[in-house]
Protein backbone atom coordinates (compact mmCIF):
# COMPACT_ATOMS: atom_id res chain seq x y z
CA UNK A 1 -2.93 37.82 -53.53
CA UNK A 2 -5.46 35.28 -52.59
CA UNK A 3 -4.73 31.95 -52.90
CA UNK A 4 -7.83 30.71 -54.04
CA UNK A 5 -7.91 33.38 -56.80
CA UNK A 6 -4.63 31.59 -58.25
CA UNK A 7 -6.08 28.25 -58.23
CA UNK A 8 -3.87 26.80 -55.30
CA UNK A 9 -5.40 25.82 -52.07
CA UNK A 10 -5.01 27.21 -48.85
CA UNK A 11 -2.64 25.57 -46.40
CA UNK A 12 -4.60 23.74 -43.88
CA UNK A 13 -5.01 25.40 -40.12
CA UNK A 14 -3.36 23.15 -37.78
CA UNK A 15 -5.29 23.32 -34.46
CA UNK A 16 -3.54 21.85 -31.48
CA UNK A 17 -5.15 18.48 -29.70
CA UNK A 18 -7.66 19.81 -27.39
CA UNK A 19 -6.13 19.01 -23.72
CA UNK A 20 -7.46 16.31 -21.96
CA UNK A 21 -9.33 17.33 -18.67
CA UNK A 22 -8.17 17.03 -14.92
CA UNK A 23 -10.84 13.97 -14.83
CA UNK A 24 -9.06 12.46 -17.76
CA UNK A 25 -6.05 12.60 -17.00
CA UNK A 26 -6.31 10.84 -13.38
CA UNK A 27 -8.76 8.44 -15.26
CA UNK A 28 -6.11 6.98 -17.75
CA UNK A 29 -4.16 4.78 -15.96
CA UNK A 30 -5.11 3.38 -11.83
CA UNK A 31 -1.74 4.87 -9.88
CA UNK A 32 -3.11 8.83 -11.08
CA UNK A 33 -6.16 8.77 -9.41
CA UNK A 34 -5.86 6.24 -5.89
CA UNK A 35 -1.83 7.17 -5.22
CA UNK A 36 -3.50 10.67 -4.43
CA UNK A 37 -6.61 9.21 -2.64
CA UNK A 38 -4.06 6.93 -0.67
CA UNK A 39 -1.83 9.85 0.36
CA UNK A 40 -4.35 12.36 1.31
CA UNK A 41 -6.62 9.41 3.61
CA UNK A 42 -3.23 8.36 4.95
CA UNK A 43 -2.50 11.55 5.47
CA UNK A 44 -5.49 13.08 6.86
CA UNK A 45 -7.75 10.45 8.45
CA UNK A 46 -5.47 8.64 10.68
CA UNK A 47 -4.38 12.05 12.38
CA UNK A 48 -7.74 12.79 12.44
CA UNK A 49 -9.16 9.61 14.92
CA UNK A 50 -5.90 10.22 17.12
CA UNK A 51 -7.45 13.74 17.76
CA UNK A 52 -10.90 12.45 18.45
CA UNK A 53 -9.46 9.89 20.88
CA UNK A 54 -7.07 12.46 22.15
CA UNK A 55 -9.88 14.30 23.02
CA UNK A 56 -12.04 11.92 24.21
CA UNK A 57 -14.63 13.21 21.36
CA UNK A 58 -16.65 9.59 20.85
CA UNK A 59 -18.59 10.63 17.66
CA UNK A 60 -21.56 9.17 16.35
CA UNK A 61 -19.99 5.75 17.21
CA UNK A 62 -19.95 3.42 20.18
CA UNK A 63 -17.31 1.38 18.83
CA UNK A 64 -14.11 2.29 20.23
CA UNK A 65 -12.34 4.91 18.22
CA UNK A 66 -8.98 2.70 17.88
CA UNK A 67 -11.00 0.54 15.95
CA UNK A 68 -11.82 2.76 13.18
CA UNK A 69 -8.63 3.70 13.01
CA UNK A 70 -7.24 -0.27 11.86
CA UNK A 71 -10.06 -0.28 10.04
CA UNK A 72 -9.67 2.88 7.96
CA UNK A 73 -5.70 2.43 7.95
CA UNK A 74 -5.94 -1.04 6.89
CA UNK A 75 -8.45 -0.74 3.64
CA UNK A 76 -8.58 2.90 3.36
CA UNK A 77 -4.77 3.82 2.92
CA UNK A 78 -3.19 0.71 2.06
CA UNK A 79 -6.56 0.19 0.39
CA UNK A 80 -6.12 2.56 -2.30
CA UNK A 81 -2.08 2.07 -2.67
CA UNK A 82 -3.30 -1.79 -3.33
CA UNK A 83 -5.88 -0.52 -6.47
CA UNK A 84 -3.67 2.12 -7.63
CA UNK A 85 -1.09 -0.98 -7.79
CA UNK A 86 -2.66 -3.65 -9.54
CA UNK A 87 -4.81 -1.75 -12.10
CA UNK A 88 -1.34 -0.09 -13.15
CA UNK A 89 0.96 -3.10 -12.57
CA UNK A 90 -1.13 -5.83 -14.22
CA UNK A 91 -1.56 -4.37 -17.45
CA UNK A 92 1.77 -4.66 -17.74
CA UNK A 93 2.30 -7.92 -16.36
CA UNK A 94 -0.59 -9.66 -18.64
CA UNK A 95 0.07 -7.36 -21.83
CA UNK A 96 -3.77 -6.39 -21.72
CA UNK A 97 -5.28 -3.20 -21.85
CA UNK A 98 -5.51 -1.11 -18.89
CA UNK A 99 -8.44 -0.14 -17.10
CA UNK A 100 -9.21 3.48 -17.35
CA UNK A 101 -12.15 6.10 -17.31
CA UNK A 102 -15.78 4.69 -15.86
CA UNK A 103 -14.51 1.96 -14.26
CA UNK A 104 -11.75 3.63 -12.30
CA UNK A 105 -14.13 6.34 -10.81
CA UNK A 106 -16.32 3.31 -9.94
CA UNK A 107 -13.90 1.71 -7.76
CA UNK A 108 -13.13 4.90 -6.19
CA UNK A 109 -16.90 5.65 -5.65
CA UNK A 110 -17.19 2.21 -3.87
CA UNK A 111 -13.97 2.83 -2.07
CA UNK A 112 -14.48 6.92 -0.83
CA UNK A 113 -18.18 5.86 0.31
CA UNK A 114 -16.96 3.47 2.70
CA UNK A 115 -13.90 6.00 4.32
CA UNK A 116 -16.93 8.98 4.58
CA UNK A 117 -18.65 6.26 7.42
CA UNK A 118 -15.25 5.98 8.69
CA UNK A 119 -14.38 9.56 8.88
CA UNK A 120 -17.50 10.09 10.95
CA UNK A 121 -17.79 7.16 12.86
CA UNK A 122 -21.43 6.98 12.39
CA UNK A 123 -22.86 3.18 13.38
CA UNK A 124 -25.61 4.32 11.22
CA UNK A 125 -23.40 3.81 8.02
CA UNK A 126 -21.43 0.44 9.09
CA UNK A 127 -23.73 -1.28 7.12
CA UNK A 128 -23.28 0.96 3.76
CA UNK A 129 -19.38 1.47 4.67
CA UNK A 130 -19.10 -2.66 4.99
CA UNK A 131 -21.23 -3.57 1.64
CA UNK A 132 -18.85 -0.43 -0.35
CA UNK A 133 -15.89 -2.10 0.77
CA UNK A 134 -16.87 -5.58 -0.21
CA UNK A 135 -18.29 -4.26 -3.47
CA UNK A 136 -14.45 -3.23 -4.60
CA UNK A 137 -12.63 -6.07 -2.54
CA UNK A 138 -14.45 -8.64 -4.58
CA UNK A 139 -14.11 -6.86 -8.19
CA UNK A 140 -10.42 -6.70 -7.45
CA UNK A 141 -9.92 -10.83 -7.55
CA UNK A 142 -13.16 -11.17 -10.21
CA UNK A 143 -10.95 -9.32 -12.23
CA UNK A 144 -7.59 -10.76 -11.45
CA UNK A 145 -9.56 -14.12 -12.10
CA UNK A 146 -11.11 -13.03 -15.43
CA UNK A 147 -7.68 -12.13 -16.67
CA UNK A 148 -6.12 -15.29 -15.81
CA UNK A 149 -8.77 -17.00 -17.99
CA UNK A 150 -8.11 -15.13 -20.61
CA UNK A 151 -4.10 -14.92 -20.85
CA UNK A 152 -4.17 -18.77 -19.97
CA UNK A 153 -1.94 -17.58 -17.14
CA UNK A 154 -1.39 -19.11 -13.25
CA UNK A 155 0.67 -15.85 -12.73
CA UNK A 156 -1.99 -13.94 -11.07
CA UNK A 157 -3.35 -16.12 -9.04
CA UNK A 158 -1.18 -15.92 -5.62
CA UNK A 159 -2.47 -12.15 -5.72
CA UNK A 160 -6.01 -13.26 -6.45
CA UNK A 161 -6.05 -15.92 -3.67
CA UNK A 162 -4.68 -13.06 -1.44
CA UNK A 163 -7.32 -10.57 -2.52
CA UNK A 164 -9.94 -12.90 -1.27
CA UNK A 165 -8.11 -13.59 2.15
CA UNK A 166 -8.56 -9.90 2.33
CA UNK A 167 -11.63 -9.49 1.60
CA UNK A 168 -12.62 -12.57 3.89
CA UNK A 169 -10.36 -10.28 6.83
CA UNK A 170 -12.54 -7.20 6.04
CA UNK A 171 -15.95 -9.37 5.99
CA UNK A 172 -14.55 -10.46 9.84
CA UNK A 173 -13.68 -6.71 10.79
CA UNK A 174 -16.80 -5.36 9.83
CA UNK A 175 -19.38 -8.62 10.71
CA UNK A 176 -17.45 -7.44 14.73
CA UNK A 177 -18.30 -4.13 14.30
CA UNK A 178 -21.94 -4.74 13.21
CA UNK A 179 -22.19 -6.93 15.79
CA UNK A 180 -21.11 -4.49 18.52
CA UNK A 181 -18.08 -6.34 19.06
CA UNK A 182 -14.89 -4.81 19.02
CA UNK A 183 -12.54 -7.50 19.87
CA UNK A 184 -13.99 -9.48 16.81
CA UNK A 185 -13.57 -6.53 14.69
CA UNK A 186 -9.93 -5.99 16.02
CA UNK A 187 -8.91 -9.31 14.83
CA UNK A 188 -10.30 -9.31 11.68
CA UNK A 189 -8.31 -5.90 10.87
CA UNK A 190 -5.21 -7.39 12.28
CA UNK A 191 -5.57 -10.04 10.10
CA UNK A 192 -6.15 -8.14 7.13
CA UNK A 193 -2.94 -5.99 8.32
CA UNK A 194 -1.11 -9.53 7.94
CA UNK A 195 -2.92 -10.30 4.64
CA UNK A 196 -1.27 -7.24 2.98
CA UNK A 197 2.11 -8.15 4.37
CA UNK A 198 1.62 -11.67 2.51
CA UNK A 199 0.52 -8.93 -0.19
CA UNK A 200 4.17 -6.80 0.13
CA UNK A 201 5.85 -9.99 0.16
CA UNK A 202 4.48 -11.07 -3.30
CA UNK A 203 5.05 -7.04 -4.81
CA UNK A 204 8.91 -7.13 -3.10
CA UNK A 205 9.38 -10.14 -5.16
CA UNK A 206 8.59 -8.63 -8.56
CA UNK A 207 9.64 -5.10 -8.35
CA UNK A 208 13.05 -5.38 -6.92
CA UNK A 209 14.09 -7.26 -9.37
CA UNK A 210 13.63 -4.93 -12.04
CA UNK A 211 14.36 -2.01 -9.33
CA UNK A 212 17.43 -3.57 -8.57
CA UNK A 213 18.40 -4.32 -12.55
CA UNK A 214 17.40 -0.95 -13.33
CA UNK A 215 19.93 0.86 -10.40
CA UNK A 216 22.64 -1.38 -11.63
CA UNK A 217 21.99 -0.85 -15.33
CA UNK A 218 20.21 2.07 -16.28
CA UNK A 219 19.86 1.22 -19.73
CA UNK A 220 17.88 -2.00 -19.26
CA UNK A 221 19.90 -3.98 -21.53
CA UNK A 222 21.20 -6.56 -18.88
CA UNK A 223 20.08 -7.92 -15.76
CA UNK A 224 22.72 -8.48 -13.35
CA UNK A 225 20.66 -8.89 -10.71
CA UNK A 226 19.13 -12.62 -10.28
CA UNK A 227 17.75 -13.46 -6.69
CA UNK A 228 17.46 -17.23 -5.95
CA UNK A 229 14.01 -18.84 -7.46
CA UNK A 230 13.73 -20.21 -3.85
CA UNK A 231 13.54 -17.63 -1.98
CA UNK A 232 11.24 -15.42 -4.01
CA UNK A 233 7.68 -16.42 -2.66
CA UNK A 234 9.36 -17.75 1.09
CA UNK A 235 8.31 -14.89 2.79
CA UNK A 236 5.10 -14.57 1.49
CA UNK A 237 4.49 -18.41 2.12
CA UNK A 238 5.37 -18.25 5.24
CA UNK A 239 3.10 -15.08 6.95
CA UNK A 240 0.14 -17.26 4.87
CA UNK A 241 1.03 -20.43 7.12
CA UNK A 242 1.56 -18.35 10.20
CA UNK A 243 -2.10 -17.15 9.42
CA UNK A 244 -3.85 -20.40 8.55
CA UNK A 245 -2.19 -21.94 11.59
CA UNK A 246 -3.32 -18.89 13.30
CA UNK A 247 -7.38 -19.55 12.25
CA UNK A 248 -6.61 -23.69 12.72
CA UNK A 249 -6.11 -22.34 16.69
CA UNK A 250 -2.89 -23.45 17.26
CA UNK A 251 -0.48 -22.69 20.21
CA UNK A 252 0.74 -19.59 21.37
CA UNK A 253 4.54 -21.07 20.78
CA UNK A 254 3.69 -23.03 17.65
CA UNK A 255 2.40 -19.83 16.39
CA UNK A 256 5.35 -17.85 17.51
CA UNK A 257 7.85 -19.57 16.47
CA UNK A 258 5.99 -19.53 13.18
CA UNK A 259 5.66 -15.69 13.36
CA UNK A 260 9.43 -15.22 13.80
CA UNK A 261 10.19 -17.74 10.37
CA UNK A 262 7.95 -15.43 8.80
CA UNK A 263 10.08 -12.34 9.69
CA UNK A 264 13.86 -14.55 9.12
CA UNK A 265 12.40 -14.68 5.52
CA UNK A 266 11.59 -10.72 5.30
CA UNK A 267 15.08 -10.34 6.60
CA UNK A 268 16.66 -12.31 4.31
CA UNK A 269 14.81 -10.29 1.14
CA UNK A 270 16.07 -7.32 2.95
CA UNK A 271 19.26 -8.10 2.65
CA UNK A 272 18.97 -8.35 -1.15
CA UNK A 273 19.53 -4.68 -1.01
CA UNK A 274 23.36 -5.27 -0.18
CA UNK A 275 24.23 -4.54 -3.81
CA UNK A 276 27.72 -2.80 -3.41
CA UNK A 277 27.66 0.98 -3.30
CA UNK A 278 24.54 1.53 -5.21
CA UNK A 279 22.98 0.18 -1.88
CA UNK A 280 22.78 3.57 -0.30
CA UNK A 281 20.08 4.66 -3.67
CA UNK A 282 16.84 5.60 -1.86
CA UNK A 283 14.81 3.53 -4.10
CA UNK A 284 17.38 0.21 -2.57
CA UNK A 285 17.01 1.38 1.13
CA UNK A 286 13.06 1.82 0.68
CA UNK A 287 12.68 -1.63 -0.61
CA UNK A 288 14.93 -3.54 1.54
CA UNK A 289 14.26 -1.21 4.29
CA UNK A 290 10.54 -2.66 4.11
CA UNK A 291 11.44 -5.77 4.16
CA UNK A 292 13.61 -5.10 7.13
CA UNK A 293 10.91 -3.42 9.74
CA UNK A 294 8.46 -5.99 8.45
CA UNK A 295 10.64 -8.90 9.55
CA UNK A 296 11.76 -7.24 12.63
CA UNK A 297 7.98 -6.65 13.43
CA UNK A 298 6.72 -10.21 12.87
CA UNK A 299 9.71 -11.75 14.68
CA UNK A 300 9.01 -8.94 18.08
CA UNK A 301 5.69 -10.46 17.49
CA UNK A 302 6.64 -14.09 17.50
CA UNK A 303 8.52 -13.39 20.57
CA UNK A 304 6.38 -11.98 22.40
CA UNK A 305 4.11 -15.01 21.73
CA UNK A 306 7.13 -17.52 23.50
CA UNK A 307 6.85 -15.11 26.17
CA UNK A 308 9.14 -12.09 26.75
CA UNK A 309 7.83 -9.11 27.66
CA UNK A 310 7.00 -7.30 25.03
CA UNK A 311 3.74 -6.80 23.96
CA UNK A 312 2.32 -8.19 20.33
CA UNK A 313 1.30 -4.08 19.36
CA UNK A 314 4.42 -2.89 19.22
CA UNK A 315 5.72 -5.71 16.71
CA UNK A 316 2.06 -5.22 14.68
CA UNK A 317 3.14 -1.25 14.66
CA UNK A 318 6.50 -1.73 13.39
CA UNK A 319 5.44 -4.42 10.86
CA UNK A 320 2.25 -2.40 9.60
CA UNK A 321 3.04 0.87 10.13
CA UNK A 322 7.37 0.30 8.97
CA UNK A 323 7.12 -2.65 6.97
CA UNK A 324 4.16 -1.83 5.18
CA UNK A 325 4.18 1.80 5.20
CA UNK A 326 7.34 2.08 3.73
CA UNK A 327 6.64 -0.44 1.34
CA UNK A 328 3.64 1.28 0.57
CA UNK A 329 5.19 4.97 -0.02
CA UNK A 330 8.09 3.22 -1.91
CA UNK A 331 5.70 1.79 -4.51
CA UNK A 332 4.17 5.02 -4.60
CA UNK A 333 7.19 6.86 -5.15
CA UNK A 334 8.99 4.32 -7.83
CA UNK A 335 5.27 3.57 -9.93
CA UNK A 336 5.14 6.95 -10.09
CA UNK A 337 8.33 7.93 -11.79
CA UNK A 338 8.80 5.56 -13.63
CA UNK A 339 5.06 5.72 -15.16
CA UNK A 340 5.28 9.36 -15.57
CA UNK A 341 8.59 8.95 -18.11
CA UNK A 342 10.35 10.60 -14.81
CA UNK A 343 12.81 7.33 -14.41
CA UNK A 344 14.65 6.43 -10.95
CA UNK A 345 16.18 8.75 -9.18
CA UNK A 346 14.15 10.34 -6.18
CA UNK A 347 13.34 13.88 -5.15
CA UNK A 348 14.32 15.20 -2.16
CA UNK A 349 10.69 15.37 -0.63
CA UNK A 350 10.12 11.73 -1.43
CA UNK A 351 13.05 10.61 0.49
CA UNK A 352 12.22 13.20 3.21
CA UNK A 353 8.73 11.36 3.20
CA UNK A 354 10.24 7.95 3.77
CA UNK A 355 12.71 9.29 6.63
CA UNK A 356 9.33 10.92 8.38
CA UNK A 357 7.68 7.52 7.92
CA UNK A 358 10.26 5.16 9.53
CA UNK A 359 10.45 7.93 12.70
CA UNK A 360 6.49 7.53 12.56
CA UNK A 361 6.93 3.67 13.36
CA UNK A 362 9.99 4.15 15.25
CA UNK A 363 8.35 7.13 17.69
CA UNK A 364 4.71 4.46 17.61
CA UNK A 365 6.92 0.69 18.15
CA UNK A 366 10.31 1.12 19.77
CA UNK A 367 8.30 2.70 23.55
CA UNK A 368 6.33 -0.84 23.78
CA UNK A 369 10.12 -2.07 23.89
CA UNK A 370 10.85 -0.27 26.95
CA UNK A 371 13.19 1.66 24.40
CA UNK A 372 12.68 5.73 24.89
CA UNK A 373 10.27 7.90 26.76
CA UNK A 374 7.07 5.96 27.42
CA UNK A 375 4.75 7.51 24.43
CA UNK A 376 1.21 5.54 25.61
CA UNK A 377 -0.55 8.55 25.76
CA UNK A 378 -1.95 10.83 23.70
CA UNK A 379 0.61 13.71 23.00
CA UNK A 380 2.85 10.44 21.77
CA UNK A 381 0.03 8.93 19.31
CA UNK A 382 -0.53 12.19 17.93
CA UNK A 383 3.99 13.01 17.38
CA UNK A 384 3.45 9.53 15.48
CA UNK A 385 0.91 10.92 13.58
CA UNK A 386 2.32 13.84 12.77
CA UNK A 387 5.04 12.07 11.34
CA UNK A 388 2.82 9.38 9.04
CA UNK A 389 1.11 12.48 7.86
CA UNK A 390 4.07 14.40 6.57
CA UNK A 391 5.73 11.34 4.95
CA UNK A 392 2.39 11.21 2.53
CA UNK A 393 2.17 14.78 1.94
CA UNK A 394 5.89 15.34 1.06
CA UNK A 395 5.52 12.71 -1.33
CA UNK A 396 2.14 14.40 -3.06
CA UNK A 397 4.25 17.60 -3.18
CA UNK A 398 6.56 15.40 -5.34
CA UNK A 399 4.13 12.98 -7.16
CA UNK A 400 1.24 15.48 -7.74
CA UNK A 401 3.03 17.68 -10.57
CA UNK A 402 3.53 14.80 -12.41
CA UNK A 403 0.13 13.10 -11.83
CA UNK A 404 -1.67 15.49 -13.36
CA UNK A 405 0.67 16.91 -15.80
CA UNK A 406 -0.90 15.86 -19.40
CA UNK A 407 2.71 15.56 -20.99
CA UNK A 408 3.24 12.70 -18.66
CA UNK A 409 0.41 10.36 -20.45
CA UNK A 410 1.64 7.78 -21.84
CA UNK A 411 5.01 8.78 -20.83
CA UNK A 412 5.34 5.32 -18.48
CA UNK A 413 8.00 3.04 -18.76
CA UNK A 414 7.71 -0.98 -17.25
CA UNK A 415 9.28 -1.64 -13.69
């Protein structure tokens, strides 16, 4: 019988939440929308300029294609793994709310209009690709700034005062390739390549700590890992006075042998990872790894400043391309886990990505050594390639299931 008819009242209809669209989702928090960006332009873009230099295809440009490539590698990849970072990491560090929704899709507006001039290599876009660039370079440190402010904190301001050496580096890159210049642009992107090491330094500081914590004590109740206070900002202090001494014009020895402290001090985080048996976890190796190539790249550098022959490219590749690359793919790899409920513990294709990254740097650096086949040419950019672009991809085959899986929000758990 009805009932109404009996006097009682009808149970109410329960009607699921209405699930949240693909938009949404990558909207709610910064690592779900620009860790995919940063994968698919490291991926893609960077293999793409090796084949249009392979080729000998100039483009639209008459800046050299090499050139676009630092460029694109240095704010377009790294670019995005540095937003996706902070708007995720932040947060958390500041207790404040996270950015999501308009604003995110804002910064990656800003940010994909500048790599579309890079992907063609039109001169007739440097100007739009430059003022895109420094539209989300400066909100980055506004914002970092603004929070500061707020929280009454000094904690965010090493990463702020970095922010704006980068987006001083990127003002110098592109001013050079405005001006037709290509040696002024090359500097500026080296520079910025050095910025975001001072950048890695700073990250490596804070997240292996609670990586490290975490590996030894998965429930987070203890910390049995404590690093020396000294030593946590030395190696980022050091690649920033290797780079003002750098722009004060010093000499080629006083700024080697200041290159190769810089690179003693990425050793010695690197061998923070020496942690006993759980030293052999892929999350360890990644982060000490970094810190490993990175040092070994800025002290090859430093050398070849007090003169042996080596040449200062190879120690920039192995820095920038191993340091930071793996640095960059391991932040990629542990954010996401740990953000999508997932926890430590690595996939296979993750740590496949990571092994195709270091023999990306390894198959790009170690020939300038006089170490292996000579791989100057073409065929040998392009096998490097080959190898940055799988490491990316095998980690979105990992990461992208849980990126856009709707279960996942609000799933994350503090690194």
């Amino acid at each position: 019988m009805d009932p109404l008819l009996l006097g009682l009242k009808a149970p109410p209809v329960l009607t699921p939440p209405p699930v949240p669209t693909l938009a949404a989702i990558l909207s709610d928090e910064g690592f779900r929308l620009f860790f995919p960006l940063a994968a698919l332009h490291a991926a893609l873009w960077p293999f793409l300029w090796v084949v249009v230099e392979g080729y000998g295809l100039a483009g639209q440009s008459g800046m050299p294609a090499g050139v676009w490539h630092m460029v694109e590698m240095i704010w377009g990849s790294f670019g995005a793994a540095l937003i996706g970072f902070l708007l995720t990491a932040v947060p958390e560090w500041t207790d404040t709310e996270r950015p999501r929704g308009r604003p995110l899709w804002l910064l990656a507006v800003a940010w994909a209009m500048a790599r579309g001039a890079g992907l063609l290599g039109s001169d007739g876009l440097l100007p739009l690709a430059a003022a895109f660039d420094l539209i989300w370079l400066a909100a980055l440190p506004l914002w970092l700034l603004r929070l500061s402010w707020q929280r009454r904190t000094t904690r965010l301001l090493a990463f702020a005062g970095w922010l704006l050496a980068l987006l001083a580096a990127a003002a110098w890159a592109r001013a050079g390739m405005l001006l037709d210049d290509p040696g002024m642009a090359i500097a500026g992107a080296r520079a910025g390549g050095f910025v975001l090491l001072g950048v890695l330094a700073l990250s490596l500081s804070r997240i292996a700590v609670s990586v490290t914590n975490l590996v030894l004590d998965p429930t987070g109740a203890t910390s049995p890992y404590r690093p020396h206070p000294g030593r946590m900002n030395l190696a980022a202090g050091l690649v920033a006075l290797a780079l003002a001494a750098s722009a004060a014009g010093v000499s080629e020895a006083v700024g080697g042998w200041l290159w190769i402290a810089a690179g003693a001090a990425f050793l010695d985080r690197g061998g923070e990872g020496f942690i006993g048996r759980e030293s052999v976890r892929a999350e360890i190796l990644a982060l000490s790894g970094s810190s490993a190539l990175a040092g070994a790249g800025l002290i090859w550098i430093g050398a070849a400043r007090l003169g042996l022959p080596l040449t200062e490219a190879g120690g920039a590749h192995l820095a920038l391309m191993g340091g930071l690359g793996l640095g960059v793919l391991a932040v990629l790899s542990i954010a996401t886990r740990m953000h999508t409920g997932m926890g430590l513990g690595l996939p296979r294709a993750m740590r496949l990505g990571m092994v195709a990254l270091v023999a990306a740097a390894l198959v790009r650096a170690l020939p300038e050594a006089g170490i292996g086949p000579a791989l100057a040419s073409w065929p040998g950019h392009a096998l490097a390639s080959l190898f940055w672009a799988a490491a990316f991809l095998f980690w979105l085959s990992a990461a992208w299931g849980l990126i856009r899986d709707p279960q996942t929000l609000g799933a994350g758990r503090a690194c």
